[in-house]
PDB file of N, CA and C in Angstrom:
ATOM      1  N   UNK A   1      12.589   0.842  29.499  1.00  0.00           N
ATOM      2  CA  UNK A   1      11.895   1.926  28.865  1.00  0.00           C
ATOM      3  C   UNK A   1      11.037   1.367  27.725  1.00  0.00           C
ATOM      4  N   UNK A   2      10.053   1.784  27.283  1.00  0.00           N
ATOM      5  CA  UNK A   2       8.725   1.130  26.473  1.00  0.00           C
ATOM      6  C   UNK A   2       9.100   1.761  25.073  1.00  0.00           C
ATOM      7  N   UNK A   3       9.136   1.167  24.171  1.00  0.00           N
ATOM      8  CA  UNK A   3       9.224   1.874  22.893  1.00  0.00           C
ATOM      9  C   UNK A   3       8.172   2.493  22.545  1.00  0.00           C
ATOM     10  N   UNK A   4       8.745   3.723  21.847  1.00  0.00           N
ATOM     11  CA  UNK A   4       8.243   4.680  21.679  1.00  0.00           C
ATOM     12  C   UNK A   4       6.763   4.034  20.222  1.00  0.00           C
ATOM     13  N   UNK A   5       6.022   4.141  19.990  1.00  0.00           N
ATOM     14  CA  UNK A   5       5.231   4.014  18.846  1.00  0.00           C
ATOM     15  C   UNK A   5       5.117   5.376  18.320  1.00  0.00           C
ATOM     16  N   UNK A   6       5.040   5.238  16.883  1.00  0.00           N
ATOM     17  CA  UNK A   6       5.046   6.322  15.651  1.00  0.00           C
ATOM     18  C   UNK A   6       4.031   5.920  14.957  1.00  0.00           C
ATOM     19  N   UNK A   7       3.941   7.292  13.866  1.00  0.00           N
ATOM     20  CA  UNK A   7       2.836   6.448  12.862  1.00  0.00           C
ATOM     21  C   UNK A   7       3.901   6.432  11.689  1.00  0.00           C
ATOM     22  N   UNK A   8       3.436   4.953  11.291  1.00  0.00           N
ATOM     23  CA  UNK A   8       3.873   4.537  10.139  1.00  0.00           C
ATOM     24  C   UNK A   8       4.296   5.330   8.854  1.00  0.00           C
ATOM     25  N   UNK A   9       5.420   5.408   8.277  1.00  0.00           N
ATOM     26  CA  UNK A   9       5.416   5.937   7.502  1.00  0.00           C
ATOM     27  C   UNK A   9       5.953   5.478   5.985  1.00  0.00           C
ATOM     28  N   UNK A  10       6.183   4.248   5.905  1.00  0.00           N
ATOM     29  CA  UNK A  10       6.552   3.355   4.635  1.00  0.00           C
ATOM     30  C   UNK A  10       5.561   2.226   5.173  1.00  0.00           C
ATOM     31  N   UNK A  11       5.565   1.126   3.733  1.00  0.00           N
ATOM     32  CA  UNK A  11       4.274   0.511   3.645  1.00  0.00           C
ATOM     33  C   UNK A  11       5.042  -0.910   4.836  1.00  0.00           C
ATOM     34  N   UNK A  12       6.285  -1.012   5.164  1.00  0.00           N
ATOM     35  CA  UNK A  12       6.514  -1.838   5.471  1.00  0.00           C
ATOM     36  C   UNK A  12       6.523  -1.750   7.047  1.00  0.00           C
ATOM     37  N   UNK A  13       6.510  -0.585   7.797  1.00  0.00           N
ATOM     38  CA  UNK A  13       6.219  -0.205   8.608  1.00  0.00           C
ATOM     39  C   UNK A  13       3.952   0.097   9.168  1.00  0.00           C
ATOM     40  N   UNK A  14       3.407   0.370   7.628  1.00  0.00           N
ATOM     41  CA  UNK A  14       2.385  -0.265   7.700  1.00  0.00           C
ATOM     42  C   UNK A  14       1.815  -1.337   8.069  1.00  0.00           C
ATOM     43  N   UNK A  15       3.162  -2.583   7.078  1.00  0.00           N
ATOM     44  CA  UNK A  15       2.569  -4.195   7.394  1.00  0.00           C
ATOM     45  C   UNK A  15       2.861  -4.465   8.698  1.00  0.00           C
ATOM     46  N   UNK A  16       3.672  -4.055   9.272  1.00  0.00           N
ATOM     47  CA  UNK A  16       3.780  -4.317  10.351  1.00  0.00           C
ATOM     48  C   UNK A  16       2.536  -4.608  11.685  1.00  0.00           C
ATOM     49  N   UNK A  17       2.069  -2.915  11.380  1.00  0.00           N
ATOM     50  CA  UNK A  17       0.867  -3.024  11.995  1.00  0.00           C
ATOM     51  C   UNK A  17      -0.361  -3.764  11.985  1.00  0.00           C
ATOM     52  N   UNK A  18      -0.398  -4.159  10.632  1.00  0.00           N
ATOM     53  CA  UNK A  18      -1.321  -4.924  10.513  1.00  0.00           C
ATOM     54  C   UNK A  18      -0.939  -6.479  10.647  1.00  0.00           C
ATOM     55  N   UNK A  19       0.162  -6.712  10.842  1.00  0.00           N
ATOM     56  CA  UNK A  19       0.707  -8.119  11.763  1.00  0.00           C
ATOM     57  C   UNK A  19       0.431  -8.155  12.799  1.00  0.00           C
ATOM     58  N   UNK A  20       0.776  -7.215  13.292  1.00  0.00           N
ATOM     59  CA  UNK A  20      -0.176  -7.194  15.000  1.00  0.00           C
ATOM     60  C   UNK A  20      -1.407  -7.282  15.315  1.00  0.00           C
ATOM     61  N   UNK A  21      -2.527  -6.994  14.326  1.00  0.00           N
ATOM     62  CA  UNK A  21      -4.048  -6.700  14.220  1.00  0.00           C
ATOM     63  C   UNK A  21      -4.202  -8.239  14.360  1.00  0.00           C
ATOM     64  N   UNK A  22      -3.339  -8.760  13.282  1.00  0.00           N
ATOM     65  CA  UNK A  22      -3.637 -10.386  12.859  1.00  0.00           C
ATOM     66  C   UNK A  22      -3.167 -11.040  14.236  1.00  0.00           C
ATOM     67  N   UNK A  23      -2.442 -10.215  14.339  1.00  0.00           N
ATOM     68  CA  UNK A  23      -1.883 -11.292  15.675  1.00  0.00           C
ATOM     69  C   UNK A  23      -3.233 -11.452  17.091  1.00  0.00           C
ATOM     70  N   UNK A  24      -3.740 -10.493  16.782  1.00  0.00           N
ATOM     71  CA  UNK A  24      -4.667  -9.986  18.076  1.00  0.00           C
ATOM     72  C   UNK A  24      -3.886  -9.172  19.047  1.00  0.00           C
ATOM     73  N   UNK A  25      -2.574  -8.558  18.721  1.00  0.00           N
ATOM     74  CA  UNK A  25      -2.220  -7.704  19.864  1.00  0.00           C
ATOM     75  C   UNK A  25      -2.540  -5.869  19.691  1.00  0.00           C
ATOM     76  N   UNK A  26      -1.888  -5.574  20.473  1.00  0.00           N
ATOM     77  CA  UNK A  26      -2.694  -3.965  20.375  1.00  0.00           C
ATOM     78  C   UNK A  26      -2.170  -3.282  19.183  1.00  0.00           C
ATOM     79  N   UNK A  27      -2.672  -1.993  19.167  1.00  0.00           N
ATOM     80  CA  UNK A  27      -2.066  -1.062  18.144  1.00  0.00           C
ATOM     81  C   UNK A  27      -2.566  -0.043  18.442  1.00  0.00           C
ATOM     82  N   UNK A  28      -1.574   1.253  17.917  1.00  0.00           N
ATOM     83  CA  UNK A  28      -2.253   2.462  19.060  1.00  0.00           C
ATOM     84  C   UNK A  28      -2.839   3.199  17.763  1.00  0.00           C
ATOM     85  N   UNK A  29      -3.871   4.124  17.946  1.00  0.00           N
ATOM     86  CA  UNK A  29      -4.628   4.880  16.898  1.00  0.00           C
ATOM     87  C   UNK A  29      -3.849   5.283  15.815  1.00  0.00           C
ATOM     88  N   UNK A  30      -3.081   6.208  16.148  1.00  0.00           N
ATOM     89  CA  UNK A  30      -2.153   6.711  15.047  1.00  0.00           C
ATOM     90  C   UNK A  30      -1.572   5.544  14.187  1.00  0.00           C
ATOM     91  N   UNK A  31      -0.997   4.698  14.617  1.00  0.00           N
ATOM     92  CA  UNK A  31      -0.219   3.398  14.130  1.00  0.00           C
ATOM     93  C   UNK A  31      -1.209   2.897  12.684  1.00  0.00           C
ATOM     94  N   UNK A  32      -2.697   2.122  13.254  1.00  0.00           N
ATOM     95  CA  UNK A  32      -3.677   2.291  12.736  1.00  0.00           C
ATOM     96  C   UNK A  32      -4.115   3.279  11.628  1.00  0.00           C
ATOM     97  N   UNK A  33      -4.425   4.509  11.982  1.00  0.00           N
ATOM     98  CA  UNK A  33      -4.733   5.358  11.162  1.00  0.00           C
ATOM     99  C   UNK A  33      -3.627   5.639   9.643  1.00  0.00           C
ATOM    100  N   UNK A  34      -2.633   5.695  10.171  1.00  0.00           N
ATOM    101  CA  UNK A  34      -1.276   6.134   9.152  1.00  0.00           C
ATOM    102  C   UNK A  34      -1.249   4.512   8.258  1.00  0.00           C
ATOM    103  N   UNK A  35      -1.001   3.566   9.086  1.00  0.00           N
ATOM    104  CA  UNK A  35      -1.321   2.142   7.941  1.00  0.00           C
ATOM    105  C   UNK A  35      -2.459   2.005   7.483  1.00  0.00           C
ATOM    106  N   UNK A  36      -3.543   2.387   7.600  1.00  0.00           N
ATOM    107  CA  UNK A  36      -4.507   2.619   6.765  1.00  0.00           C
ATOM    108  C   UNK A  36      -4.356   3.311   5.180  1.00  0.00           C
ATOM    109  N   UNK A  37      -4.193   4.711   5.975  1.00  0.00           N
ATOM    110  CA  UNK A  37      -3.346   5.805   4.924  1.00  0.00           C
ATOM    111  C   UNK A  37      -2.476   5.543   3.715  1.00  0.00           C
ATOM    112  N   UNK A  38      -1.202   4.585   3.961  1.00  0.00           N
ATOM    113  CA  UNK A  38      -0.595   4.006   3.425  1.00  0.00           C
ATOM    114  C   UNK A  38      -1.012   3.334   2.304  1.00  0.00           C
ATOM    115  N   UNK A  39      -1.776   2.127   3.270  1.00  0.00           N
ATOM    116  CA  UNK A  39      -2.272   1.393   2.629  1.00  0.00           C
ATOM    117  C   UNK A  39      -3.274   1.486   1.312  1.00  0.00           C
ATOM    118  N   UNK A  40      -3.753   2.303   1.576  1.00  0.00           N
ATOM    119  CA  UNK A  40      -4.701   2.999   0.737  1.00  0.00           C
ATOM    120  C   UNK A  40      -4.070   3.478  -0.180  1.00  0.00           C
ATOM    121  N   UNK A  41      -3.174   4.227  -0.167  1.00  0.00           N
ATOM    122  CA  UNK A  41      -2.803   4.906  -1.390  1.00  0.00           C
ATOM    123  C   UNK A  41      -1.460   4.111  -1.798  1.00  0.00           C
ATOM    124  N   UNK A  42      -1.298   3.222  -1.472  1.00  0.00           N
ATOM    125  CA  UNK A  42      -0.333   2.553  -2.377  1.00  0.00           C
ATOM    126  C   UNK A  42      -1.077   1.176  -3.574  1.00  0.00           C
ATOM    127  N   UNK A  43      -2.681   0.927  -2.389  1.00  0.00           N
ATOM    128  CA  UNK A  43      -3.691   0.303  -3.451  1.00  0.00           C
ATOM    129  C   UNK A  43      -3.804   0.972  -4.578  1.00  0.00           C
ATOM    130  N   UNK A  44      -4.263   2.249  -4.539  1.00  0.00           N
ATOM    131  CA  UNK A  44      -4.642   3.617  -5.738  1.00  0.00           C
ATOM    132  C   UNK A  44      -2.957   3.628  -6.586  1.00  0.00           C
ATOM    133  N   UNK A  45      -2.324   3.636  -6.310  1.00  0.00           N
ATOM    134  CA  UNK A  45      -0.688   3.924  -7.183  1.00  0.00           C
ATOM    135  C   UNK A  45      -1.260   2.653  -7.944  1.00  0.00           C
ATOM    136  N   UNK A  46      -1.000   1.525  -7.095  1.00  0.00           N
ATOM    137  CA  UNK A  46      -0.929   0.081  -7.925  1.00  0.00           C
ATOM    138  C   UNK A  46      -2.063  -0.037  -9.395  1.00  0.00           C
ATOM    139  N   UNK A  47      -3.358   0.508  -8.697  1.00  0.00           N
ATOM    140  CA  UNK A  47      -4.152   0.141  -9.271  1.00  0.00           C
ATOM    141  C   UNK A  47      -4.360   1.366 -11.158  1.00  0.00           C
ATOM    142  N   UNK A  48      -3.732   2.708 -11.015  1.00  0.00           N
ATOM    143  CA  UNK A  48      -3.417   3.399 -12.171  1.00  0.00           C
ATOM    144  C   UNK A  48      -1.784   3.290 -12.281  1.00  0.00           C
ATOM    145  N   UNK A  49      -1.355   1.805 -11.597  1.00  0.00           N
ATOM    146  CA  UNK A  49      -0.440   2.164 -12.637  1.00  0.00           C
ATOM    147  C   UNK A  49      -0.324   0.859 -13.752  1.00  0.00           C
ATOM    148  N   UNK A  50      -1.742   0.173 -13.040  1.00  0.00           N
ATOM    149  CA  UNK A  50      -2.097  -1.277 -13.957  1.00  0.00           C
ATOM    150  C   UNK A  50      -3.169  -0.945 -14.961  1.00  0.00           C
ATOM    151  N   UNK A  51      -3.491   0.178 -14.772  1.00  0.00           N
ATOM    152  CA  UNK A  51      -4.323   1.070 -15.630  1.00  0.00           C
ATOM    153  C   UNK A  51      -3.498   1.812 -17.280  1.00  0.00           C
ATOM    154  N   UNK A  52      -2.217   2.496 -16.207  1.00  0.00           N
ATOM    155  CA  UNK A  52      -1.699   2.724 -17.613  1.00  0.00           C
ATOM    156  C   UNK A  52      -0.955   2.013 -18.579  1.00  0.00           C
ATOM    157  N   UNK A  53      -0.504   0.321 -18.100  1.00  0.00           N
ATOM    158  CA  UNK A  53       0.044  -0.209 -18.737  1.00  0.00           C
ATOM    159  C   UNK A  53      -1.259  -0.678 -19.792  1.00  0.00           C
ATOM    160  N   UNK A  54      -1.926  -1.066 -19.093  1.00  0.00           N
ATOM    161  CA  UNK A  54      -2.868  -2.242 -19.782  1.00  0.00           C
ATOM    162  C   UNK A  54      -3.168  -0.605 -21.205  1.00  0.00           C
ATOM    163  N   UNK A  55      -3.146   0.659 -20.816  1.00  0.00           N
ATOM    164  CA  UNK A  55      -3.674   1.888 -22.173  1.00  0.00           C
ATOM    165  C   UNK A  55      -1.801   1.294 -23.169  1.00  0.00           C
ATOM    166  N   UNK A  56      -0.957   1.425 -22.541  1.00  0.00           N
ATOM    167  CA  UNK A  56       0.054   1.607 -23.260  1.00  0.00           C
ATOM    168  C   UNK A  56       0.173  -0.202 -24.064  1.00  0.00           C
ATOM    169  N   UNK A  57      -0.259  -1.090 -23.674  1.00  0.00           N
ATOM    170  CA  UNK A  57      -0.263  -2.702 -24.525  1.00  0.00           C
ATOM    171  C   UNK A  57      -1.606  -2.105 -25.365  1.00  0.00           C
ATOM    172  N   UNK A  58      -2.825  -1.711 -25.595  1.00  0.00           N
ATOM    173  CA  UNK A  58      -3.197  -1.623 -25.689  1.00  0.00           C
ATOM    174  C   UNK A  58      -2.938  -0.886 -27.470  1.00  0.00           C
ATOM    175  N   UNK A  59      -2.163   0.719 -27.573  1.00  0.00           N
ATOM    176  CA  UNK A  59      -1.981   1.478 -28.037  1.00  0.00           C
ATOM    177  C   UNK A  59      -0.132   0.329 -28.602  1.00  0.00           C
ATOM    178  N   UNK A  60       0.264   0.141 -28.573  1.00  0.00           N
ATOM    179  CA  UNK A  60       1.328  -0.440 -29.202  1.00  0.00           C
ATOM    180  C   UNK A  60       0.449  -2.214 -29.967  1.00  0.00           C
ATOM    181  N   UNK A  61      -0.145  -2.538 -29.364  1.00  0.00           N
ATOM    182  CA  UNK A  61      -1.162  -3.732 -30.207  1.00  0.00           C
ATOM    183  C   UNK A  61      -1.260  -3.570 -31.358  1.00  0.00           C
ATOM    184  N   UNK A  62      -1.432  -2.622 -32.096  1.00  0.00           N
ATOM    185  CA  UNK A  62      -1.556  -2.364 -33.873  1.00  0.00           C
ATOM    186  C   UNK A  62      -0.555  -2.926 -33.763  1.00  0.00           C
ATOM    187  N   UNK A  63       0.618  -2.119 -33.895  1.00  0.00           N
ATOM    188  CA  UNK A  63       1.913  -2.299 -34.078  1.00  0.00           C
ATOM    189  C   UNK A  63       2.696  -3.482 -34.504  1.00  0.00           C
ATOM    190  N   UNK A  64       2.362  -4.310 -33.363  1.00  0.00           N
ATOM    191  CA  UNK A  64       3.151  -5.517 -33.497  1.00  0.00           C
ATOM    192  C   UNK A  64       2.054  -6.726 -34.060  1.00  0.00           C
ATOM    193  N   UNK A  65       1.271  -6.377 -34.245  1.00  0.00           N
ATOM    194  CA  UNK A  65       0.006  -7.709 -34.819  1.00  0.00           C
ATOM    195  C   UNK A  65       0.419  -7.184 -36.405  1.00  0.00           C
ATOM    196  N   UNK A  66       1.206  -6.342 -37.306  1.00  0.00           N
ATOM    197  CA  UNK A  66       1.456  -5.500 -38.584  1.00  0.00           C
ATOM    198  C   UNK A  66       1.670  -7.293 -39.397  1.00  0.00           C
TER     199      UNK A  66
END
């Protein structure tokens, strides 16, 4: 029996898919589409949440330079 394919729904189930891309083997639309998805918005998390540290070093800097 053929395993079933899903769309991805954690990023590690994302990488997956895109191991296969690298690999050159198939991947079915949904698979694709949803690791995209993923992918994408775990770039956007990463990227405000390197946003709010760098405001919060930023705003404590007085502080400790006293």
């Amino acid at each position: 029996m053929a395993k079933r394919s899903s769309t991805p729904t954690t990023i590690a189930q994302a990488l997956q898919c895109v191991r296969k891309v690298r690999q050159g083997k198939a991947c079915t639309m949904n698979e694709m589409k949803g690791a995209l998805i993923l992918l994408d918005d775990a770039r956007k998390t990463s990227l405000g949440t390197i946003r709010n540290l760098k405001d919060k070093i930023k705003f404590m800097l007085p502080f400790t330079n006293r």
